[in-house]
C-alpha atoms as a PDB file:
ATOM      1  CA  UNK A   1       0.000   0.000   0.000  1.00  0.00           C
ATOM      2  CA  UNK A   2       0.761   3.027  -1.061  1.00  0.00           C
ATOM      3  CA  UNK A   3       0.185   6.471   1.126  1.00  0.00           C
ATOM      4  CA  UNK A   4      -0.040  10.356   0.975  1.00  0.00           C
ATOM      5  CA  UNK A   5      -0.315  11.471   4.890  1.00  0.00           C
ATOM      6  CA  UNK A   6      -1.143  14.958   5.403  1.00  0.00           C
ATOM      7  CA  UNK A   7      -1.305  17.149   8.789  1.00  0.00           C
ATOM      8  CA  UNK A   8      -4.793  18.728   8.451  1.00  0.00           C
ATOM      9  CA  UNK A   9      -6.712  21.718  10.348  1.00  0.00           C
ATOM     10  CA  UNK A  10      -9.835  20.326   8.147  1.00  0.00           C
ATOM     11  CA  UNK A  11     -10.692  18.442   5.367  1.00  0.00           C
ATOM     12  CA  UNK A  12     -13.387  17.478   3.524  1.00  0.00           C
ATOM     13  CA  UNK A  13     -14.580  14.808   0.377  1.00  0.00           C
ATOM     14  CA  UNK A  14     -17.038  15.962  -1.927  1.00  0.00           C
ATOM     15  CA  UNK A  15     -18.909  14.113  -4.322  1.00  0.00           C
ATOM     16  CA  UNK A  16     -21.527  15.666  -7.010  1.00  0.00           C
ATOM     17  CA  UNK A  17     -21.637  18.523  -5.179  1.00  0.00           C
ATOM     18  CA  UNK A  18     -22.734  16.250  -2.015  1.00  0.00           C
ATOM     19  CA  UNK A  19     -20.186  16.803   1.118  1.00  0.00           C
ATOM     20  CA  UNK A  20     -19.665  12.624   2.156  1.00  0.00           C
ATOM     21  CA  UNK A  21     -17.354  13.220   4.458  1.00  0.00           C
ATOM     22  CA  UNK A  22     -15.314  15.544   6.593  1.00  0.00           C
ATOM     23  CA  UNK A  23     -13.199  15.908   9.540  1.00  0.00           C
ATOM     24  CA  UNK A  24     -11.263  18.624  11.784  1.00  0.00           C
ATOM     25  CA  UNK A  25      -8.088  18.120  13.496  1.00  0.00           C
ATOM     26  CA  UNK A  26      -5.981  15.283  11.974  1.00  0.00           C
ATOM     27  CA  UNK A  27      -4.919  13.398   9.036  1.00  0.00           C
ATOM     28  CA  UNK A  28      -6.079  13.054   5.484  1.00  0.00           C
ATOM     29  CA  UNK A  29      -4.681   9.987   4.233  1.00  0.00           C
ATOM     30  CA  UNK A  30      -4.485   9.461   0.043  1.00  0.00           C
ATOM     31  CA  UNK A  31      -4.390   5.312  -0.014  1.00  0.00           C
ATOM     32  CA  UNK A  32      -3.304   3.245  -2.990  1.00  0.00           C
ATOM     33  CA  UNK A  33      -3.738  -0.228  -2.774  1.00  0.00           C
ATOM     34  CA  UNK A  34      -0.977  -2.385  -4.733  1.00  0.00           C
ATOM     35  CA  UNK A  35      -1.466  -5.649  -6.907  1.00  0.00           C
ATOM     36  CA  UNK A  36       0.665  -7.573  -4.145  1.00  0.00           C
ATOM     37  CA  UNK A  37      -0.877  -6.143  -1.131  1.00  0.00           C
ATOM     38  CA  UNK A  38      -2.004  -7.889   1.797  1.00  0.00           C
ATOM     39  CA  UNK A  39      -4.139  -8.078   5.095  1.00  0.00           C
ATOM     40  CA  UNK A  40      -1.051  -7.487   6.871  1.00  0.00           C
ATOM     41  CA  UNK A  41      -0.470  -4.369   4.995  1.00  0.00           C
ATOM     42  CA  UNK A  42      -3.361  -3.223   5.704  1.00  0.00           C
ATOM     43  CA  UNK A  43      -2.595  -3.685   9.615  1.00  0.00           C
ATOM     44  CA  UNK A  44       0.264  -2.901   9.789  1.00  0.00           C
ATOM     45  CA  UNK A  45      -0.176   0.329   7.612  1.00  0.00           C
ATOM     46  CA  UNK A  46      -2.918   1.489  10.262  1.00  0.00           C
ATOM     47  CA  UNK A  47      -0.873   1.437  12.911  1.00  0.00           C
ATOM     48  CA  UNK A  48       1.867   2.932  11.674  1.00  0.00           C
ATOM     49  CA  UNK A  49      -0.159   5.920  10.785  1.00  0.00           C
ATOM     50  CA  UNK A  50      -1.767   6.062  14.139  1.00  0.00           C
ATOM     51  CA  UNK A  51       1.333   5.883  15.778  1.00  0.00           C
ATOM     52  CA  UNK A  52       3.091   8.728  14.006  1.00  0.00           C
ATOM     53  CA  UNK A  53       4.510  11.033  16.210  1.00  0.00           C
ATOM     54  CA  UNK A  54       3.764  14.127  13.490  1.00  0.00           C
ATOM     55  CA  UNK A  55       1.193  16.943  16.030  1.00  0.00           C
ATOM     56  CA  UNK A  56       3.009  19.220  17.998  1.00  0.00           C
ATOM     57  CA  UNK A  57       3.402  18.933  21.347  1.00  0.00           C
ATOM     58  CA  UNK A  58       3.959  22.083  24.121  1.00  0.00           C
ATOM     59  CA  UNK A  59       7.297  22.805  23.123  1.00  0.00           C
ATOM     60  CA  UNK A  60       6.289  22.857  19.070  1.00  0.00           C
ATOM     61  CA  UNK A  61       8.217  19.917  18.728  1.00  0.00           C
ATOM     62  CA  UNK A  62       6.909  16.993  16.470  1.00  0.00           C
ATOM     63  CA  UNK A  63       6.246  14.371  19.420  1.00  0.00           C
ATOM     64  CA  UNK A  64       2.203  13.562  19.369  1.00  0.00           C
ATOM     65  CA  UNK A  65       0.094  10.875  17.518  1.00  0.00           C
ATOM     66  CA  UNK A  66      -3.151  11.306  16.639  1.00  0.00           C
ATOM     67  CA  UNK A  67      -4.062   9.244  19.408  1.00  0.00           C
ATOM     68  CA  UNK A  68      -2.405  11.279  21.729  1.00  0.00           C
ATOM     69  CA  UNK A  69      -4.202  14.899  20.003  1.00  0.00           C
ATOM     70  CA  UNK A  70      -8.059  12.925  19.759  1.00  0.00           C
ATOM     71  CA  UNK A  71      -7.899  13.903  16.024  1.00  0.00           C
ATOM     72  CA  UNK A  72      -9.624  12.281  13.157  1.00  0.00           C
ATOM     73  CA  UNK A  73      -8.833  10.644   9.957  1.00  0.00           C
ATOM     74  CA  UNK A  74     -10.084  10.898   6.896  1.00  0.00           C
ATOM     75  CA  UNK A  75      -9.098   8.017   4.284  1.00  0.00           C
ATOM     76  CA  UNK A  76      -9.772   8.566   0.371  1.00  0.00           C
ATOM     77  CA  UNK A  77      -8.877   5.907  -2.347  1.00  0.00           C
ATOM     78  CA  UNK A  78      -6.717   7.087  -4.852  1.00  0.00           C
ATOM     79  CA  UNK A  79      -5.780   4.498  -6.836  1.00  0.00           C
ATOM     80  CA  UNK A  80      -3.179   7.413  -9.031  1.00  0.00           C
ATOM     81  CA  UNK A  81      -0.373   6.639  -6.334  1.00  0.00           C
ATOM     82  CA  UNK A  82       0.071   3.173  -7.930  1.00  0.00           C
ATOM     83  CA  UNK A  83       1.012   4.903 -11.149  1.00  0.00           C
ATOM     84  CA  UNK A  84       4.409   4.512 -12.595  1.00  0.00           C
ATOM     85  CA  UNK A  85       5.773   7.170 -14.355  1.00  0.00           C
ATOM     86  CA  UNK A  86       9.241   5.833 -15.600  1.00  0.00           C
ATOM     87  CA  UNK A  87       8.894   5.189 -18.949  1.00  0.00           C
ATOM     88  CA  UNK A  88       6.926   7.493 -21.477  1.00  0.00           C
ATOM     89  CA  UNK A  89       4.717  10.176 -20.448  1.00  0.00           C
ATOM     90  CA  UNK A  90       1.521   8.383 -19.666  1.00  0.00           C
ATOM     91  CA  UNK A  91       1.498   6.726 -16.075  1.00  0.00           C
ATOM     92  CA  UNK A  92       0.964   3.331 -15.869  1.00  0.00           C
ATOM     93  CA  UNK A  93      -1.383   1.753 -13.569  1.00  0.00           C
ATOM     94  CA  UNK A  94      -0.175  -1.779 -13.626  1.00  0.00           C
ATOM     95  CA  UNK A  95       0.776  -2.017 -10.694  1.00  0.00           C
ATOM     96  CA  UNK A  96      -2.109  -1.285  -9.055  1.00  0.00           C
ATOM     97  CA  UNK A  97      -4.777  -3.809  -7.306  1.00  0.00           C
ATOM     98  CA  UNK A  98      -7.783  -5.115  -8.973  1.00  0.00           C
ATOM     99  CA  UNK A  99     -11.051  -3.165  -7.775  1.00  0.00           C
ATOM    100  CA  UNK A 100     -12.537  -5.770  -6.336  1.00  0.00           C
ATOM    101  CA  UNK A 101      -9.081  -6.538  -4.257  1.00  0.00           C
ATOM    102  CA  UNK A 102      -8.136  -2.829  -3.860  1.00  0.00           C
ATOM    103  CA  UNK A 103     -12.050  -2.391  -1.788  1.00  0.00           C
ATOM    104  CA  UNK A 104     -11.895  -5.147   0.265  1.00  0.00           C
ATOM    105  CA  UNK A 105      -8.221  -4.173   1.366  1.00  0.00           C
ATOM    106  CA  UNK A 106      -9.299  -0.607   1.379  1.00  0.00           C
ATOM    107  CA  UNK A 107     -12.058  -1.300   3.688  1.00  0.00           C
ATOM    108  CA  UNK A 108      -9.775  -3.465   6.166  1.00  0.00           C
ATOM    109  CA  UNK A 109      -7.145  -0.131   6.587  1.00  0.00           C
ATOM    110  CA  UNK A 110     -10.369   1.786   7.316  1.00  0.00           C
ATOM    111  CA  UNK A 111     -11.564  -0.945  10.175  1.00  0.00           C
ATOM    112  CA  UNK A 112      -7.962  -1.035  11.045  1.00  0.00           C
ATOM    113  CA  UNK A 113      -8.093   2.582  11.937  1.00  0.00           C
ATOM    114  CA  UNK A 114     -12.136   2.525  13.533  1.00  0.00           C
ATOM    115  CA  UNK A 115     -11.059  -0.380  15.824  1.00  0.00           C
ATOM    116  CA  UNK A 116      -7.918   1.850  17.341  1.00  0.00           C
ATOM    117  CA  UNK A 117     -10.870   4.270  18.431  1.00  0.00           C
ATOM    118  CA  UNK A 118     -10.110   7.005  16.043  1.00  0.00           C
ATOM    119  CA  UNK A 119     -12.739   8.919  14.712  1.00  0.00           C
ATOM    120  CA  UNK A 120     -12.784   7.632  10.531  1.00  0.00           C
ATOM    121  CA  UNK A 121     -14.453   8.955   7.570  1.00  0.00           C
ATOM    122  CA  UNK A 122     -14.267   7.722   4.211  1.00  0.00           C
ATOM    123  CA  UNK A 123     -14.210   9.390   0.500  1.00  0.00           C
ATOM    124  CA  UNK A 124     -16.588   7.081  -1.737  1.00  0.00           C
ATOM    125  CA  UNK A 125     -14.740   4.357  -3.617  1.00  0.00           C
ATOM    126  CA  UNK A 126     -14.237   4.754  -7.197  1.00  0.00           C
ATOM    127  CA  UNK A 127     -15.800   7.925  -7.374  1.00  0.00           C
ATOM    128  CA  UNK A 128     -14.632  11.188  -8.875  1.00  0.00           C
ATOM    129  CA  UNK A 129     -13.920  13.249  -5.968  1.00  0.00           C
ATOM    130  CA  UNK A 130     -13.016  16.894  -4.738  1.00  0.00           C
ATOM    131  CA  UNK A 131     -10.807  16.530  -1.953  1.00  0.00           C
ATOM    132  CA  UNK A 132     -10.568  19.378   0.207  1.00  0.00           C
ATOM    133  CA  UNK A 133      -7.728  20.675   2.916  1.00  0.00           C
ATOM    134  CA  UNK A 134      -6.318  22.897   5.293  1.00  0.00           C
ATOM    135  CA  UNK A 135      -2.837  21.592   5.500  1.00  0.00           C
ATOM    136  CA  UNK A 136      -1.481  21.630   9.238  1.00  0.00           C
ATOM    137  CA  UNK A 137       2.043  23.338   8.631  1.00  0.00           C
ATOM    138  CA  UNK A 138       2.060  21.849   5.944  1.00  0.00           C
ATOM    139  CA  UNK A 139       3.049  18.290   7.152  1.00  0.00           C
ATOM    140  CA  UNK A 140       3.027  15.572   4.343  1.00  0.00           C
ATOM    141  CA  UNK A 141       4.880  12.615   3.936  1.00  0.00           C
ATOM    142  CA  UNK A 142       4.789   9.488   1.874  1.00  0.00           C
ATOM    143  CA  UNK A 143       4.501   6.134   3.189  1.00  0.00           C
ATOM    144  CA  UNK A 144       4.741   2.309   1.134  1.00  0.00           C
ATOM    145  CA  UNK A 145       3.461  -1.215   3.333  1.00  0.00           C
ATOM    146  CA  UNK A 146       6.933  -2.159   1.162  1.00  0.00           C
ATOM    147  CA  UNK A 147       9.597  -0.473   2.112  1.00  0.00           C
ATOM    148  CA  UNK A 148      11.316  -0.537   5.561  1.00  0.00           C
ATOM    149  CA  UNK A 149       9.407   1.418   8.300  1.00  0.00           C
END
């Protein structure tokens, strides 16, 4: 798995000019699942996140979870991050999971996150979306389930 993890004041998913979802404090996480991705990924991905010591604490250091801050999380599928721009000029998705793989696994990261007692929304799945943020400082990083934590 694949993920863009961004320190937010707010954020918000919009779909057909519907809001779906939208938190305050926390993180906005852009999730790609991967063709060789796995339930442990998933996990293990989740916590990870959590556990990121990325809000400031009293000093303005960078030494709080969300946990540790109550914020919230807000997960959107984005299925671009697979894309592999290395050859040519159009990305290729090949290495991306199937949709019916990339949901399921998807939707176990999101329970992974509600069963750590963190407030979770969700953008809608294969929609087209308008993804909305106030970025926190900014604070972004990049994260992959397949490369050394």
């Amino acid at each position: 798995m694949r993920a863009v993890i961004q320190r937010v004041k707010e954020s918000k998913v919009v779909v057909n000019d519907q809001d779906v979802a939208n938190i305050g404090k926390g993180l906005l996480v852009l999730l790609a699942v991967m063709k060789d991705d796995t339930e442990e990924d998933a996990r293990h991905l989740a916590q990870k996140i959590i556990e990121l010591r990325i809000f400031e604490d009293e000093n303005g250091k960078m030494n709080r979870s969300l946990q540790e801050v109550s914020g919230a999380m807000l997960v959107v599928s984005q299925f671009t991050l697979a894309g592999d721009c290395r050859k040519g000029r159009r990305p290729s998705f090949d290495g991306a999971a199937d949709p019916v793989t990339a949901r399921s696994l998807y939707g176990q990261f999101v329970e992974n996150v509600r069963s750590r007692k963190i407030p979770t929304q969700t953008g809608k799945f294969q929609a087209m979306m308008q993804v909305h943020l106030v970025n926190d400082g900014p604070v972004t990083l990049l994260l992959d389930s397949h490369k050394s934590f």
